[in-house]
Protein backbone atom coordinates (compact mmCIF):
# COMPACT_ATOMS: atom_id res chain seq x y z
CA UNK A 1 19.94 12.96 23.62
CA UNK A 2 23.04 11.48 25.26
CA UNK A 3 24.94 13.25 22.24
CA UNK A 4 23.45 16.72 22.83
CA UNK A 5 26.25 19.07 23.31
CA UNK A 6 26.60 20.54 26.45
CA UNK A 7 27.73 23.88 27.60
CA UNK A 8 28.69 25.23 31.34
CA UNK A 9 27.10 28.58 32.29
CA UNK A 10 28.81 30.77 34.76
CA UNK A 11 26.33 33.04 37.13
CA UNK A 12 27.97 35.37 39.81
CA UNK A 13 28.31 38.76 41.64
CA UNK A 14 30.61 41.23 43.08
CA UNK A 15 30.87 40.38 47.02
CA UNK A 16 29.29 43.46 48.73
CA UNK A 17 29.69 45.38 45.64
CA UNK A 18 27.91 48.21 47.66
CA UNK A 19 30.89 48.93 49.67
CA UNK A 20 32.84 50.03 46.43
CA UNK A 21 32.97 53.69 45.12
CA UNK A 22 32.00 54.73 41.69
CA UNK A 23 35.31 54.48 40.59
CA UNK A 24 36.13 51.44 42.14
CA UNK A 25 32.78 49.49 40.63
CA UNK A 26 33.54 50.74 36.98
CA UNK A 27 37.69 49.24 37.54
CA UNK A 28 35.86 46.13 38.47
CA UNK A 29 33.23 45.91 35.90
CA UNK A 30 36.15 46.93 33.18
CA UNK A 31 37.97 44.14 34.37
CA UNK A 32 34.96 41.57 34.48
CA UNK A 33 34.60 42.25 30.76
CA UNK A 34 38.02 42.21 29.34
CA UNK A 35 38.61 38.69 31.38
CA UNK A 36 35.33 37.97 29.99
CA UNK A 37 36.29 38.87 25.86
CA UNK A 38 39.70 37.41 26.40
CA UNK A 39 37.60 33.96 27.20
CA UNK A 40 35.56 34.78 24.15
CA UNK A 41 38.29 35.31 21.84
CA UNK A 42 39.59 32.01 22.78
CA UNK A 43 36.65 30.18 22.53
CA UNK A 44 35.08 32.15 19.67
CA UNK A 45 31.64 33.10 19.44
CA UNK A 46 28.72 30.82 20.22
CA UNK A 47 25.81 30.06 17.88
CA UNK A 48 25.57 33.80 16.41
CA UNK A 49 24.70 35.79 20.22
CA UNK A 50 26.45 39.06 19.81
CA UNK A 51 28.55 38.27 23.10
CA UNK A 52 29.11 35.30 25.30
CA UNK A 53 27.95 36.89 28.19
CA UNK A 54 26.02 39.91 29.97
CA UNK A 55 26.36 41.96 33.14
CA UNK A 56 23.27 43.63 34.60
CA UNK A 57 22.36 45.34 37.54
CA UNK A 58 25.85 46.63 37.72
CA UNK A 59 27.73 43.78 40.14
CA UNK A 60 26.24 40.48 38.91
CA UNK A 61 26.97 38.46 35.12
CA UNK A 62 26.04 35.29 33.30
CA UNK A 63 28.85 33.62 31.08
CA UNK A 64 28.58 30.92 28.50
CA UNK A 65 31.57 28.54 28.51
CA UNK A 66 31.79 26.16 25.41
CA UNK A 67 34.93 24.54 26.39
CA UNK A 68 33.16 22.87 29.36
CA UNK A 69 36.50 21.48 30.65
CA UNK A 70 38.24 24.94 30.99
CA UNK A 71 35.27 26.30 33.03
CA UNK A 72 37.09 25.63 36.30
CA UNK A 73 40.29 27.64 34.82
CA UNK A 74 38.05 30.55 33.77
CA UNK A 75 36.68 30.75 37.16
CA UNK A 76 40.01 30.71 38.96
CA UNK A 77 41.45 33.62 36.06
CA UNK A 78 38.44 35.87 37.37
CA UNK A 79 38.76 35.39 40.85
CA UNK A 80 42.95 35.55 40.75
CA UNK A 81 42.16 38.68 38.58
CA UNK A 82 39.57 40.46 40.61
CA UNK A 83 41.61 39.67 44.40
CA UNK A 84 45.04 41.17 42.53
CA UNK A 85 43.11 44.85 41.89
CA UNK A 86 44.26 46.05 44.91
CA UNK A 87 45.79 49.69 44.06
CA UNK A 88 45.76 53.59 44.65
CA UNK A 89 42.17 53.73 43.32
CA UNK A 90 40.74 50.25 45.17
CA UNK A 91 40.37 50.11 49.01
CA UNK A 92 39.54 46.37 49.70
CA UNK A 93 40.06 43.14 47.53
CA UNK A 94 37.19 42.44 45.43
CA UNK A 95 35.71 38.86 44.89
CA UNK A 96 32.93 37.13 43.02
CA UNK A 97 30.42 34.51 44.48
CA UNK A 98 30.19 32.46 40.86
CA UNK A 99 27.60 28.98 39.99
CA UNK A 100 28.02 26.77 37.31
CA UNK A 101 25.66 25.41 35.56
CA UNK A 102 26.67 22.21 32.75
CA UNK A 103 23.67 20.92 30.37
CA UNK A 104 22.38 21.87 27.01
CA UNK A 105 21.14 25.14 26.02
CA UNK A 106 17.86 24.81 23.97
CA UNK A 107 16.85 28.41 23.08
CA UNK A 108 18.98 30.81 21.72
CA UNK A 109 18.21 34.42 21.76
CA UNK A 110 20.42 37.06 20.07
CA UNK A 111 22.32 37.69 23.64
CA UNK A 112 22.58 35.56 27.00
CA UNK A 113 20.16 36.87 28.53
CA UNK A 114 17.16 36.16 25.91
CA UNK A 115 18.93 32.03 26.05
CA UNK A 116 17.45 29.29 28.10
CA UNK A 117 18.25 25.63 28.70
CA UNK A 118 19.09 23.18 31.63
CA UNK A 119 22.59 24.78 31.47
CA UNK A 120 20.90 28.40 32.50
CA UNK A 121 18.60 26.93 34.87
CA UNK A 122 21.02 24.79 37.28
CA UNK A 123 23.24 27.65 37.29
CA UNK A 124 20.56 30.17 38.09
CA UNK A 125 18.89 27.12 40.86
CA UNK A 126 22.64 27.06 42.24
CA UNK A 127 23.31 30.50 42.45
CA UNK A 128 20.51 31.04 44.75
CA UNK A 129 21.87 27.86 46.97
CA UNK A 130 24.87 29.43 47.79
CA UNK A 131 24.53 30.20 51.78
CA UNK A 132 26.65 32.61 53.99
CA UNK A 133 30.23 32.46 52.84
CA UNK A 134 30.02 30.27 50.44
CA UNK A 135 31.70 31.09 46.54
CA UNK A 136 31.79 28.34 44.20
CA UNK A 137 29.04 25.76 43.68
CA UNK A 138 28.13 23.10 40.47
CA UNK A 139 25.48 21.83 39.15
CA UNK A 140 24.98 18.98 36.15
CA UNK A 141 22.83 16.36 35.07
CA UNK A 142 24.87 13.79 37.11
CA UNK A 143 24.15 14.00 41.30
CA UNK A 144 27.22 11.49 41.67
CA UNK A 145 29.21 14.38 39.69
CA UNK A 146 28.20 17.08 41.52
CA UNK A 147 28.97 15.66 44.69
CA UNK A 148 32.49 15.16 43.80
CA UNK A 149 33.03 18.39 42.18
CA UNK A 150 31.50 20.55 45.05
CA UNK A 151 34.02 18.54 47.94
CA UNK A 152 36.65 20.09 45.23
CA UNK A 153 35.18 23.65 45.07
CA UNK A 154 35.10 23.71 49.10
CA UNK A 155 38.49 23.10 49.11
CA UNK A 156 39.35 25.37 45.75
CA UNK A 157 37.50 28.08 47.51
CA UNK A 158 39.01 27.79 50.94
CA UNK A 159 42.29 28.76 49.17
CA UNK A 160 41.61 31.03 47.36
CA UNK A 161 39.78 32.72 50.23
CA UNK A 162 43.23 33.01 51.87
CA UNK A 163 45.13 34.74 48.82
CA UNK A 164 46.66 38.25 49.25
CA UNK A 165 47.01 40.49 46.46
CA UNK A 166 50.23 39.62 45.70
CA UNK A 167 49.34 35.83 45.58
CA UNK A 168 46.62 36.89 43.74
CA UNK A 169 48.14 38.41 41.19
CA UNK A 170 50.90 35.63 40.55
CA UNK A 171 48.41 33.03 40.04
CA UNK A 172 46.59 35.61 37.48
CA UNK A 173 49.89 35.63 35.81
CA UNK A 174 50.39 31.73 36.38
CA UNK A 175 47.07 30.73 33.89
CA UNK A 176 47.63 33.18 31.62
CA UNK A 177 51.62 32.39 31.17
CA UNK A 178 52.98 29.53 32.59
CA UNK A 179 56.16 29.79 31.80
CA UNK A 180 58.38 30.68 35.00
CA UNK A 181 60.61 33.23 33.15
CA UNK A 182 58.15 34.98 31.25
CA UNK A 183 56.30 35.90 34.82
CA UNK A 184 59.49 37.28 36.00
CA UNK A 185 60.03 38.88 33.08
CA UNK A 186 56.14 40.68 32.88
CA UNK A 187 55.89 41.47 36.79
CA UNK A 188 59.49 42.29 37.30
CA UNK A 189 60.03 40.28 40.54
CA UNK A 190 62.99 37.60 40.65
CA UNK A 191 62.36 33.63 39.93
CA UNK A 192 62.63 33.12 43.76
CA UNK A 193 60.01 35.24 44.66
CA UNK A 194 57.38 34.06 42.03
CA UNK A 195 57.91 30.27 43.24
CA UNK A 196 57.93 31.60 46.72
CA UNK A 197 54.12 33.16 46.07
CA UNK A 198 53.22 30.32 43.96
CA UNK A 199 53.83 27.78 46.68
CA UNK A 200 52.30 29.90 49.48
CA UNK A 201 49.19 30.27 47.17
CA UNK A 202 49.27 26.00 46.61
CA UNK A 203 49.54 26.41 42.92
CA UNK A 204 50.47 22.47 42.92
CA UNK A 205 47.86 21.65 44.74
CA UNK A 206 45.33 23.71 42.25
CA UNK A 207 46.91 22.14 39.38
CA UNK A 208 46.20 19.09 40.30
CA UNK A 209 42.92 19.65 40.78
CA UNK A 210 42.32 21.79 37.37
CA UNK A 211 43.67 18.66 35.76
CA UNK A 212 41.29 16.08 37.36
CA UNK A 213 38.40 18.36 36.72
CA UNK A 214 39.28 18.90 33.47
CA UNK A 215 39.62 15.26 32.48
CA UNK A 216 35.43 14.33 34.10
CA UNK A 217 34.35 17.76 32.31
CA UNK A 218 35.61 16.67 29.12
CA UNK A 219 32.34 16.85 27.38
């Protein structure tokens, strides 16, 4: 048992998704999934289920992460992703209220939504936890674990609460390149400007906190 292999399932929806326009709620859900088949392609498909995740009712998804340790990163791509939207065809930055889930996953059905395991059911248990304001809340098999990952999602969330777009969209950039000069060259804004928006978005400060959550995730 201690050697069953554990997975981290992501559950989440669009904050007041109502208050977006047809063409605003499909840009969102386009961008959900490519985010969510770029994480696919990386990880590569799990145990034959056509996709690693599924979106229903139109604003809320379920994601299965196999690289429990990158989980944290995933989350943070979506968000950064979804709060840098902001153009001529969205009105207000968009953001997700997400649960994760860590345990096994003892049925599979031919998509997420026909699976079923401790993984599924802490995430979906959490998901209905989350009070008010709140975005980002974890669940495992370990209470001592949780308690220390949730003090770090309170303060994970709290900044990324406070991103602009602009921040937003440099820390997008950030996870998906890291290298300095290749995010000046793709956005087109100078070297002083990204490290300005990095540092006013604490980008050190989520770094090191990616990296300790990635080392007690390390399943």
């Amino acid at each position: 048992m201690k050697n069953e292999l554990k997975y981290a399932v992501i559950t989440g929806d669009i904050v007041d998704s109502s208050s977006l326009n047809p063409v605003e709620r499909e840009q969102v859900l386009d961008f959900i999934k490519t985010i969510f088949k770029r994480i696919e392609k990386e990880e590569g498909k799990i145990n034959e289920i056509k996709e690693n995740y599924v979106i229903t009712r139109g604003d809320s998804f379920q994601f299965i992460v196999k690289t429990v340790k990158m989980t944290l990163k995933y989350i943070i791509l979506l968000r950064a992703g979804l709060k840098g939207l902001l153009n001529k065809d969205m009105s207000q930055l968009c953001d997700t209220r997400i649960s994760i889930g860590i345990g096994n996953i003892s049925y599979w059905g031919d998509s997420v939504s026909e699976c079923d395991g401790d993984a599924f059911r802490y995430s979906g248990k959490t998901f209905d936890k989350l009070k008010n304001k709140e975005r980002l809340l974890i669940k495992t098999h370990k209470e001592e674990l949780d308690d220390e990952i949730n003090v770090y999602l309170i303060l994970l969330d709290s900044i990324i609460s406070d991103w602009t777009n602009a921040r937003s969209q440099i820390i997008y950039e950030k996870i998906l390149e890291s290298k300095q000069k290749n995010i000046v060259k793709k956005t087109g804004i100078s070297a002083s400007a990204v490290s300005k928006r990095l540092n006013s978005a604490h980008w050190n400060a989520i770094e090191v906190l990616l990296n300790r959550c990635e080392k007690i995730l390390n399943y």
